[in-house]
Protein backbone atom coordinates (compact mmCIF):
# COMPACT_ATOMS: atom_id res chain seq x y z
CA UNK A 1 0.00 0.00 0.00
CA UNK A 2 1.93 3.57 -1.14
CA UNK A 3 1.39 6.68 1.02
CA UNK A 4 -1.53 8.77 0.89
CA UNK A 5 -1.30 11.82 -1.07
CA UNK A 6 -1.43 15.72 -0.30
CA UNK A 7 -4.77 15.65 -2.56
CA UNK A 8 -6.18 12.19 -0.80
CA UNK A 9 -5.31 14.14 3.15
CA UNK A 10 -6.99 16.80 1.99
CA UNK A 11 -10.00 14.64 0.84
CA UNK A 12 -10.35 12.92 3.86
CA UNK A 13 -9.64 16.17 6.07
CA UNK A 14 -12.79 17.83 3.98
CA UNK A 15 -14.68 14.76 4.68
CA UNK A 16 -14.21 14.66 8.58
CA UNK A 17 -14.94 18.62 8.69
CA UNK A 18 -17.94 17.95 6.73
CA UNK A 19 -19.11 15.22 9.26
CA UNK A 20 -18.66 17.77 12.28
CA UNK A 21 -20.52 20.58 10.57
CA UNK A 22 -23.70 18.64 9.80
CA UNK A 23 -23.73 16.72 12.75
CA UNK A 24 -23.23 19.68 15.00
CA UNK A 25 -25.87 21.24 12.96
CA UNK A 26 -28.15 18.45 13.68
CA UNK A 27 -27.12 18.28 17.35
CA UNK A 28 -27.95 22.60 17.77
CA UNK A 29 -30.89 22.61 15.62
CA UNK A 30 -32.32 19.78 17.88
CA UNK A 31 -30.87 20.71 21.29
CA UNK A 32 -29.70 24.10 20.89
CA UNK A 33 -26.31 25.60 20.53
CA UNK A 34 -25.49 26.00 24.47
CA UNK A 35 -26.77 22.54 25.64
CA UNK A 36 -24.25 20.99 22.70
CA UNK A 37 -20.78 20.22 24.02
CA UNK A 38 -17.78 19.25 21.76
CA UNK A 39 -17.80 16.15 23.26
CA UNK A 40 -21.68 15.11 22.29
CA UNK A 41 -20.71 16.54 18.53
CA UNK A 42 -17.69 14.37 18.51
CA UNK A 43 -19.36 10.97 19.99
CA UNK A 44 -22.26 11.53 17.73
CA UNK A 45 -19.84 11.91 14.83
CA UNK A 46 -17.72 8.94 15.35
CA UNK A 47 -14.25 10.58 16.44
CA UNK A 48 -12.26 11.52 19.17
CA UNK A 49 -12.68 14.46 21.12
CA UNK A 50 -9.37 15.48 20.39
CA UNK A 51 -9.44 14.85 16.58
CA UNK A 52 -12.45 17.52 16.91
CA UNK A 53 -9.69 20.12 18.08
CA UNK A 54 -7.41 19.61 14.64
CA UNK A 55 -10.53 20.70 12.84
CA UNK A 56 -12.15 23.58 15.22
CA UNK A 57 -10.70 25.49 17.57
CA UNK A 58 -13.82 25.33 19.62
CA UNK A 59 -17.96 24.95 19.71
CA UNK A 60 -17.92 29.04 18.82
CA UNK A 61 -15.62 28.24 15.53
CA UNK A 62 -17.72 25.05 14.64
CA UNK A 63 -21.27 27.61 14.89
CA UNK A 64 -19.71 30.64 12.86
CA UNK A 65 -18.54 28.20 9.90
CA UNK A 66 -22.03 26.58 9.88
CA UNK A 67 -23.86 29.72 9.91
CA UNK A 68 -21.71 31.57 8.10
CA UNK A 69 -21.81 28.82 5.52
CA UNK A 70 -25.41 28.42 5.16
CA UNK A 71 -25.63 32.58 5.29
CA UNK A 72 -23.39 32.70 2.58
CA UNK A 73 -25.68 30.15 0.20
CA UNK A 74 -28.57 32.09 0.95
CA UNK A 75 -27.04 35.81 -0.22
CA UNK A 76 -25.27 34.13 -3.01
CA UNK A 77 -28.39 33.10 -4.62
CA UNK A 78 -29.19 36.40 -5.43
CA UNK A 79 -27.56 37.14 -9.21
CA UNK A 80 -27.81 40.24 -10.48
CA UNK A 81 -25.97 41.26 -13.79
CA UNK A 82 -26.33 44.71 -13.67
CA UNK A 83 -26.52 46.67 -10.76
CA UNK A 84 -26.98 50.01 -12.35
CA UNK A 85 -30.77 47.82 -13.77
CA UNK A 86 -31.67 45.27 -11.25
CA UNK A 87 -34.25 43.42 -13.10
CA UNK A 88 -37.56 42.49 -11.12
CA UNK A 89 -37.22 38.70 -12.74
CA UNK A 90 -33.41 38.56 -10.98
CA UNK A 91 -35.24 39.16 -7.58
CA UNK A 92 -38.29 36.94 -8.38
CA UNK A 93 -35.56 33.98 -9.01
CA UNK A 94 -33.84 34.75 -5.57
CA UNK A 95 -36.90 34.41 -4.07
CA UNK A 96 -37.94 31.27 -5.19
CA UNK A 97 -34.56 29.31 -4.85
CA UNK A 98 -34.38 30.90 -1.02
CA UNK A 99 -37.67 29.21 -0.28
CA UNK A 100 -36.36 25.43 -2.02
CA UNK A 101 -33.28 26.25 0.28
CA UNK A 102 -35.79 26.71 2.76
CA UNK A 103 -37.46 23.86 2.28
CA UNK A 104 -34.21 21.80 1.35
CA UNK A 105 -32.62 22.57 5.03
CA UNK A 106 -34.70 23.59 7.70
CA UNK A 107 -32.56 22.21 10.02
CA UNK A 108 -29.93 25.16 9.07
CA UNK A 109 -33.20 27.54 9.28
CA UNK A 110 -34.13 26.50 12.95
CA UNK A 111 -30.52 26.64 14.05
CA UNK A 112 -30.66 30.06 12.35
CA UNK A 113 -33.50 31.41 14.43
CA UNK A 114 -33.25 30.11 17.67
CA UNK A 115 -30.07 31.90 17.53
CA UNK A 116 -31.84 34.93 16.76
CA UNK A 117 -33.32 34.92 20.52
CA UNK A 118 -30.34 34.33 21.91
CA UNK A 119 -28.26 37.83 21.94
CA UNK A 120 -25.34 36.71 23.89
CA UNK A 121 -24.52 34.02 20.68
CA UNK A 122 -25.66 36.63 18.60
CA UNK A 123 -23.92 39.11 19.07
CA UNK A 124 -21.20 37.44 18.72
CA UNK A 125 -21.31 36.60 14.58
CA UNK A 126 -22.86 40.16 14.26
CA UNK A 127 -20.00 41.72 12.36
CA UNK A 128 -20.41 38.50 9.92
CA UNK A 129 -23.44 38.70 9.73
CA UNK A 130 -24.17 42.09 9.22
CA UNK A 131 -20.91 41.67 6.15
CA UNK A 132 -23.46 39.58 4.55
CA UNK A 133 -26.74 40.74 4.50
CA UNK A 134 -25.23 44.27 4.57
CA UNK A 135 -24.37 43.30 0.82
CA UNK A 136 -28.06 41.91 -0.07
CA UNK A 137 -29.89 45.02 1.85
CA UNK A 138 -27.29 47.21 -0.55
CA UNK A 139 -28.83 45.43 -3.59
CA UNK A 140 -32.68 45.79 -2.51
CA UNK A 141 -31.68 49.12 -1.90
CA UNK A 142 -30.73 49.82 -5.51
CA UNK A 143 -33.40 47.75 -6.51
CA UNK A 144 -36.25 49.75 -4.87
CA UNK A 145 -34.07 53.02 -5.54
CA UNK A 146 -34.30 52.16 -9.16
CA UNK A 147 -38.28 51.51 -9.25
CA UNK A 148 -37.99 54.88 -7.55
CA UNK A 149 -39.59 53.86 -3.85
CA UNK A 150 -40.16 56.99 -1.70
CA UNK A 151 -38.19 54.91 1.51
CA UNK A 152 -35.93 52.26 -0.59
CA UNK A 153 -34.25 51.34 3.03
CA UNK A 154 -37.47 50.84 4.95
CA UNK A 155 -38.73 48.85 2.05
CA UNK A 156 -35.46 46.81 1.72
CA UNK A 157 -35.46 45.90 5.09
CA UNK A 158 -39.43 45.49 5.27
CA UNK A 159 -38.70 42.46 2.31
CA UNK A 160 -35.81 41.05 4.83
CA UNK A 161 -38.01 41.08 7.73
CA UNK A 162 -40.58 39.07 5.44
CA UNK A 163 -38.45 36.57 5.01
CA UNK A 164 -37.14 36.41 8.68
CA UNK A 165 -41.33 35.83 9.33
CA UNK A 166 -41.62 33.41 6.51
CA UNK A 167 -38.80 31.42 7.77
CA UNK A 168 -39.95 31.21 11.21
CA UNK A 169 -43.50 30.22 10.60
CA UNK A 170 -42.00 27.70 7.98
CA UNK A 171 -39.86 26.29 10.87
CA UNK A 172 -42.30 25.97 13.37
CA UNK A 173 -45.20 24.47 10.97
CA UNK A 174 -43.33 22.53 8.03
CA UNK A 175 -46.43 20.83 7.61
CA UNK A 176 -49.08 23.17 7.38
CA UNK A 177 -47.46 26.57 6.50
CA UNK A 178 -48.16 27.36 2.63
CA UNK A 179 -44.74 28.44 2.10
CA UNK A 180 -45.11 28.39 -2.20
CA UNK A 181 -48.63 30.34 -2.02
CA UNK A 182 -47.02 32.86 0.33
CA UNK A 183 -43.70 32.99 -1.54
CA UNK A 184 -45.85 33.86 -4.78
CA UNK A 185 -47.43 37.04 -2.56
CA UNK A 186 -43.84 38.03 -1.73
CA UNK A 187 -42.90 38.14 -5.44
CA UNK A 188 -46.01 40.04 -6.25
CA UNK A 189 -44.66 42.40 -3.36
CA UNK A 190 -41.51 43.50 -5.57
């Protein structure tokens, strides 16, 4: 049997972070971030304790990747080709792939918003997170600026707050909440 390679470490080194990420996100989303130690993320994952530490410097470092991960998908979803003419059909596709991704991880979601109650962990990620959606409020900005909105900002952040409501309600009633009807009344909003 040869050595492993540089490329096959790095394979397997992507595979174990990987494995901590979703089952730590499993593990918060189902008993919340400060009731989740390192040592139920590593058991549950299948590795040492230790071995978690060569990946994460801690339980904080773990959370910020995962959010800002899952953050990141969400903003990057929206794909707009000129800025200077945001086109209504650009923000009508963002839309409807943010509610699949919705629908596709609500365990991400749920993490997502019981952090939301909880300023202490908050607080914490706020210069990340206000990075990211600081760049998607710019955009619905332009966007409203363009159609020539009397309060582009409050209307921006009214659409953000939407989907903050949307998610919530999603999370807590998966089952009954009409999230396709009430993502079509959203796009009729823009």
């Amino acid at each position: 049997m040869s050595p492993r390679t540089e490329k096959q470490f790095e394979e397997i080194r992507n595979e174990k972070v990987e494995l901590i990420k979703s089952t730590a996100l499993k593990l918060f989303s189902e008993n919340g971030y400060e009731s989740t130690s390192i040592s139920k993320i590593a058991t549950s994952a299948g590795i040492s304790k230790g071995l978690m530490y060569n990946y994460f410097s801690g339980k904080e470092e773990l959370l910020k990747e995962i959010l800002i991960g899952g953050l990141t998908n969400f903003t990057q979803l929206l794909v707009v080709q000129n800025p200077k003419n945001i086109k209504k059909s650009e923000l009508e596709k963002f839309i409807t792939e943010n509610i699949n991704l919705l629908k596709q991880k609500p365990e991400f979601y749920k993490l997502y918003f019981s952090l939301a109650f909880q300023p202490i962990v908050f607080k914490s990620l706020e210069n990340e997170f206000m990075n990211i959606f600081g760049k998607l409020i710019s955009v619905l900005v332009e966007y409203y600026t363009q159609k020539a909105e009397k309060n582009p900002y409050v209307k921006a952040r009214f659409l953000f707050a939407v989907f903050d409501g949307i998610g919530i309600h999603y999370i807590s009633d998966t089952e009954n909440f009409p999230i396709d009807e009430v993502g079509s009344m959203i796009i009729k909003m823009l």
